[in-house]
C-alpha atoms as a PDB file:
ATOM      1  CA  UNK A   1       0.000   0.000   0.000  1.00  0.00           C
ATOM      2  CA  UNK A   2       1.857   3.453  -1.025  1.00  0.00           C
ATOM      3  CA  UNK A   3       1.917   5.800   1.408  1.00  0.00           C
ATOM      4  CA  UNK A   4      -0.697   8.705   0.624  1.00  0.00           C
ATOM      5  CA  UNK A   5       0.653  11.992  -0.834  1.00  0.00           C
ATOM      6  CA  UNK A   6      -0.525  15.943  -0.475  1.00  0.00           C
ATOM      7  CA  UNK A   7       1.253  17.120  -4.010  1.00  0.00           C
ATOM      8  CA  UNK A   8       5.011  15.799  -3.814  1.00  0.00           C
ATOM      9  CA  UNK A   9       5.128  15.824   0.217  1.00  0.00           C
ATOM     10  CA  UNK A  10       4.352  12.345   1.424  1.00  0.00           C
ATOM     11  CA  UNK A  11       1.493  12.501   4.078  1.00  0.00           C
ATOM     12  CA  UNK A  12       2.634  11.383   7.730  1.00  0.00           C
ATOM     13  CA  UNK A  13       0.608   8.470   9.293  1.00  0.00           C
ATOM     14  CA  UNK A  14      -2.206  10.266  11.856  1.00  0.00           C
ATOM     15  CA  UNK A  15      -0.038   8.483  15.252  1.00  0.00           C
ATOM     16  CA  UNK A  16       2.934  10.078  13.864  1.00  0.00           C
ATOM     17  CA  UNK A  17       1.896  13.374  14.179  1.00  0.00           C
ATOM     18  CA  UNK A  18       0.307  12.667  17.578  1.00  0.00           C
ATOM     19  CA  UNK A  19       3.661  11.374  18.556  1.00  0.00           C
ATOM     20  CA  UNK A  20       5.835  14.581  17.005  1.00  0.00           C
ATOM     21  CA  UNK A  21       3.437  16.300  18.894  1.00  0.00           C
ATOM     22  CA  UNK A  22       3.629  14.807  22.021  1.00  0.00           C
ATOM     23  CA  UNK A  23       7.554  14.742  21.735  1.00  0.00           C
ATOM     24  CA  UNK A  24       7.677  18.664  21.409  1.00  0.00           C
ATOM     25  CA  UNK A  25       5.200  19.281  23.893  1.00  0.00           C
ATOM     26  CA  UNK A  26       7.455  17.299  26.381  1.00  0.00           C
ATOM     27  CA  UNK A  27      10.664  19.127  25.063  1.00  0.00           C
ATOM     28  CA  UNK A  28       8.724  22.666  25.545  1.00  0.00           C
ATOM     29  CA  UNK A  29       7.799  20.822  29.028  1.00  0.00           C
ATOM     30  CA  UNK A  30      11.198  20.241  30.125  1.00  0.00           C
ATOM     31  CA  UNK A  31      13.042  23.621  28.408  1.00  0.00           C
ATOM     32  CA  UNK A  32      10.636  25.600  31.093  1.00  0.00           C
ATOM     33  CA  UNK A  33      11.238  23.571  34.201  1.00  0.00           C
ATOM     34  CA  UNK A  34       8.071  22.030  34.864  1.00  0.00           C
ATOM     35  CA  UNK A  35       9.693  19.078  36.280  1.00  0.00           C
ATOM     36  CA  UNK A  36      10.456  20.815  39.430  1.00  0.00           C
ATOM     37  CA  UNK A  37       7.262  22.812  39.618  1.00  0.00           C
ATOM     38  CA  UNK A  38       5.593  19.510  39.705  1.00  0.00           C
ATOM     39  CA  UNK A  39       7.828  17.864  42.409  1.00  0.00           C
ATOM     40  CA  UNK A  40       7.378  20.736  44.165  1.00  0.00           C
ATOM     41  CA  UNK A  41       3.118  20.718  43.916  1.00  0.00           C
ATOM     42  CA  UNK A  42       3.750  16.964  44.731  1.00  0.00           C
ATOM     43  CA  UNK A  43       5.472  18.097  47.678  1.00  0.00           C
ATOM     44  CA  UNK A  44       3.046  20.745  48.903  1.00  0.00           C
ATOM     45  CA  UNK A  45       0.260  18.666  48.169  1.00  0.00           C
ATOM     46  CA  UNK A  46       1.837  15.923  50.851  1.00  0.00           C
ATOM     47  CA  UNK A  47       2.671  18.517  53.534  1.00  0.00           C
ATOM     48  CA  UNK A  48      -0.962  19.994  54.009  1.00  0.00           C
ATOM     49  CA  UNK A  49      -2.240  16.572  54.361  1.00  0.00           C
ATOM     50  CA  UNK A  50       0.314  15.417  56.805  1.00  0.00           C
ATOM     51  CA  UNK A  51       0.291  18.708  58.490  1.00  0.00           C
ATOM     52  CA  UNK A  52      -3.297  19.071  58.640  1.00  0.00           C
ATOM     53  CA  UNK A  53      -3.879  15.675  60.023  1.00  0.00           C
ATOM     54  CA  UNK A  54      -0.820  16.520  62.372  1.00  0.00           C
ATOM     55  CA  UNK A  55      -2.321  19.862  63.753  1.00  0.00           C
ATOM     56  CA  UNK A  56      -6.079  18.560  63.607  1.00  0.00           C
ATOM     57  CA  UNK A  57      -6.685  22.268  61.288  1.00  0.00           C
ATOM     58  CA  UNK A  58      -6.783  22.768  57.546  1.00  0.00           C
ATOM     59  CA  UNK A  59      -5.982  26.519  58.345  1.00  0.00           C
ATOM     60  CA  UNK A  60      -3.065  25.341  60.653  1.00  0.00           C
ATOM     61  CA  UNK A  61      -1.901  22.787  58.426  1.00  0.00           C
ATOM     62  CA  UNK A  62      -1.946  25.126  54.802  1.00  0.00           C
ATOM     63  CA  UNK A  63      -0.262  27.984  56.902  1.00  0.00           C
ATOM     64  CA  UNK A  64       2.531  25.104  57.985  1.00  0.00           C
ATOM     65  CA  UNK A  65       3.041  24.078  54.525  1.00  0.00           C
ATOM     66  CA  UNK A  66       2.971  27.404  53.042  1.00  0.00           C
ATOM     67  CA  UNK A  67       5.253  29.413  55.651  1.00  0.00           C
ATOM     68  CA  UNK A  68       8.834  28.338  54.475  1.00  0.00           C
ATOM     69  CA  UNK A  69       9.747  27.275  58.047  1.00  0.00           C
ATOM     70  CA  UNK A  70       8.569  23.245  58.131  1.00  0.00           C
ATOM     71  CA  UNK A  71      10.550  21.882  54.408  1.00  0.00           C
ATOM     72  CA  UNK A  72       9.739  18.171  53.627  1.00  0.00           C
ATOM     73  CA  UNK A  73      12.755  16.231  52.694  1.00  0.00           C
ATOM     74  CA  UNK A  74      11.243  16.672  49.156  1.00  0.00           C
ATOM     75  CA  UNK A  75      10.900  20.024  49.183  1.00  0.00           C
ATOM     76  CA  UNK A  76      15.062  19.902  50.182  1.00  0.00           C
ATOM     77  CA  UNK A  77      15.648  17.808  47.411  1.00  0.00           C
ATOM     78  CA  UNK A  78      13.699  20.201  44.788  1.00  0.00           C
ATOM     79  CA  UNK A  79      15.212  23.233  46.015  1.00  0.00           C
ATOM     80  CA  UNK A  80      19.021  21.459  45.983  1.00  0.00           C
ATOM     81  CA  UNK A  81      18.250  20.257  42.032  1.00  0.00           C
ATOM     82  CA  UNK A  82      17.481  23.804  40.984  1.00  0.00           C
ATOM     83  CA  UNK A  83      20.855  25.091  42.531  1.00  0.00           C
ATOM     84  CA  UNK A  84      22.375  22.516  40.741  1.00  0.00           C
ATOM     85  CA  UNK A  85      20.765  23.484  37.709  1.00  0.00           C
ATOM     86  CA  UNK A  86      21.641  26.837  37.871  1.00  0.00           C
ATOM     87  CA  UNK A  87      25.327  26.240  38.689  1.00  0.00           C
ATOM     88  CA  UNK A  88      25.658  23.884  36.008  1.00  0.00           C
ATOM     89  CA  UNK A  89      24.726  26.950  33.849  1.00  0.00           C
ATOM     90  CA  UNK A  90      27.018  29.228  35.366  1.00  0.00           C
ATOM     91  CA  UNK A  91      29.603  26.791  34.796  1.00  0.00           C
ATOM     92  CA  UNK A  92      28.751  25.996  31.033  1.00  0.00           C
ATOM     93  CA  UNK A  93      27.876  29.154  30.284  1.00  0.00           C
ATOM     94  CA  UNK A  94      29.335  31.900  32.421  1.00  0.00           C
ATOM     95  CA  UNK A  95      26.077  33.793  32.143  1.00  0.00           C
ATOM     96  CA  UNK A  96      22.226  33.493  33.273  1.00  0.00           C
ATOM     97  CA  UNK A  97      20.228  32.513  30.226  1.00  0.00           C
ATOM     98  CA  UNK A  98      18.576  35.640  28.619  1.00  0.00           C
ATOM     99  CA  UNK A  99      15.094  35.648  28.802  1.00  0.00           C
ATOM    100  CA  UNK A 100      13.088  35.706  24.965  1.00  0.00           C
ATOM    101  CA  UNK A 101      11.123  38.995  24.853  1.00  0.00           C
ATOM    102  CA  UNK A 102       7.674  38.299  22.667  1.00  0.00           C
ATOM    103  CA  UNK A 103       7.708  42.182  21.252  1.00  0.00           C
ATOM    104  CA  UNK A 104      10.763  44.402  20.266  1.00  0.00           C
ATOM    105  CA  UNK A 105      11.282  47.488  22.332  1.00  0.00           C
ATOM    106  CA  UNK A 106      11.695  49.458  19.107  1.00  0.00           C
ATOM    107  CA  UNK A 107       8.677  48.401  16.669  1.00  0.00           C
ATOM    108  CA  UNK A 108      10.373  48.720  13.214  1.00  0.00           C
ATOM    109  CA  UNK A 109       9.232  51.536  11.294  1.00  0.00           C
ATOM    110  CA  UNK A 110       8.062  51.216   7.806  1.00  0.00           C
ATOM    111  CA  UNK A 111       9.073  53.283   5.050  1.00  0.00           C
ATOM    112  CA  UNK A 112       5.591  54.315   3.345  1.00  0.00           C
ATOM    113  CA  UNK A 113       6.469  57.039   0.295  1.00  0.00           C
ATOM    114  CA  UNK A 114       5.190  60.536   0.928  1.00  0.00           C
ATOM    115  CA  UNK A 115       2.427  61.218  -1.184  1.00  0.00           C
ATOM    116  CA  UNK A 116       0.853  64.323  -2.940  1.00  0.00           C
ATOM    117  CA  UNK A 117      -2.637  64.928  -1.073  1.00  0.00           C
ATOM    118  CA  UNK A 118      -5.764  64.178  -3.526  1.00  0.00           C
ATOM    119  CA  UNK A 119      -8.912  65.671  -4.200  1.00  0.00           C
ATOM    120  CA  UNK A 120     -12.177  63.905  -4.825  1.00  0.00           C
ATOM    121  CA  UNK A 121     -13.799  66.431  -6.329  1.00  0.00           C
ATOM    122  CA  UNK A 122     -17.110  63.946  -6.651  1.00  0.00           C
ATOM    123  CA  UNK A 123     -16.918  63.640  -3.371  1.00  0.00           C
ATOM    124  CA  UNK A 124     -18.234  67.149  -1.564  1.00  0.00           C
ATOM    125  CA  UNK A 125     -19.998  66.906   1.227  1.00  0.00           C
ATOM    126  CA  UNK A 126     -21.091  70.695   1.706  1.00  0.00           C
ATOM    127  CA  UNK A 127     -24.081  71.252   2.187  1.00  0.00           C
ATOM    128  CA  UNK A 128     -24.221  74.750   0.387  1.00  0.00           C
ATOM    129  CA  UNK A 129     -24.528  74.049  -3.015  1.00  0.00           C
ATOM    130  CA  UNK A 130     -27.689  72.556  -4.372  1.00  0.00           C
ATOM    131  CA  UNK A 131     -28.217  70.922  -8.215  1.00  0.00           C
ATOM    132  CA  UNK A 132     -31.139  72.626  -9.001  1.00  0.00           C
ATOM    133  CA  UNK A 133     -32.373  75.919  -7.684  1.00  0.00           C
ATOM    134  CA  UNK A 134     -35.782  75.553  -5.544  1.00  0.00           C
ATOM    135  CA  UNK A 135     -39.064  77.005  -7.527  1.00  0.00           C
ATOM    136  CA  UNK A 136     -40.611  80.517  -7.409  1.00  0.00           C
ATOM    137  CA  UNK A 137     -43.063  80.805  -5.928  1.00  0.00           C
ATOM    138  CA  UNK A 138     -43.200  77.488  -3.750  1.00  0.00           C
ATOM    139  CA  UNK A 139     -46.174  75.387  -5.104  1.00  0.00           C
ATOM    140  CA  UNK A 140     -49.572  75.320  -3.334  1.00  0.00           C
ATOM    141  CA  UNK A 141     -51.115  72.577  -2.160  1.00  0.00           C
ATOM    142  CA  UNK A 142     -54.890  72.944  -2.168  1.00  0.00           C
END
């Protein structure tokens, strides 16, 4: 069975492009560290139940988990990987990464030619002139 074609370019099986797909979402994924912010939600989410069930509160065991001073041994291992991370790139690169700005700062201009101003003289608006002058005497209507 030949594979089927759109003009000369070969059409790619419908999995194919679910799996290219799912690849670049994953790479997009990874490039934007959503690894750790998911350990890290992992995390949380496991403190405010043990805390809550510790403390007998859910407003005493969210303000545990959310006040910085009682770190789960994951939350120690999260926070350790992104150091890591970021000295790695120090290392390798000497520099922070720049961040990708989505506009320019200076919009280019475009060069549009200066043109003469033009008249429509079919086009007058005014109000004063009238095609046909109005009839002496008005007409009467009996």
């Amino acid at each position: 069975m030949d594979t089927p074609t759109v003009g000369s370019v070969p059409r790619l099986p419908f999995f194919m492009k679910r799996i290219a797909r799912l690849f670049i979402v994953a790479a997009l994924m990874v490039s934007i560290g959503l690894p750790w912010a998911a350990l890290q939600s992992v995390a949380w989410i496991g403190m405010a139940v043990t805390y809550t069930v510790e403390k007998g509160s859910v407003v005493e065991g969210l303000s545990d988990t959310f006040d910085g001073a009682h770190p789960c041994a994951l939350c120690h291992a999260v926070s350790d990987g992104q150091e890591k991370e970021k000295k790695q790139e120090q290392d390798q690169g000497g520099s922070p990464k720049k961040k990708l700005e989505m506009l320019p700062l200076n919009p280019p201009s475009l060069w549009r030619p200066k043109l003469p101003p033009q008249e429509y003289s079919w086009l007058d608006f005014r109000c004063d002139r009238r095609a046909a002058t109005p009839l002496l005497p008005p007409p009467r209507w009996a």
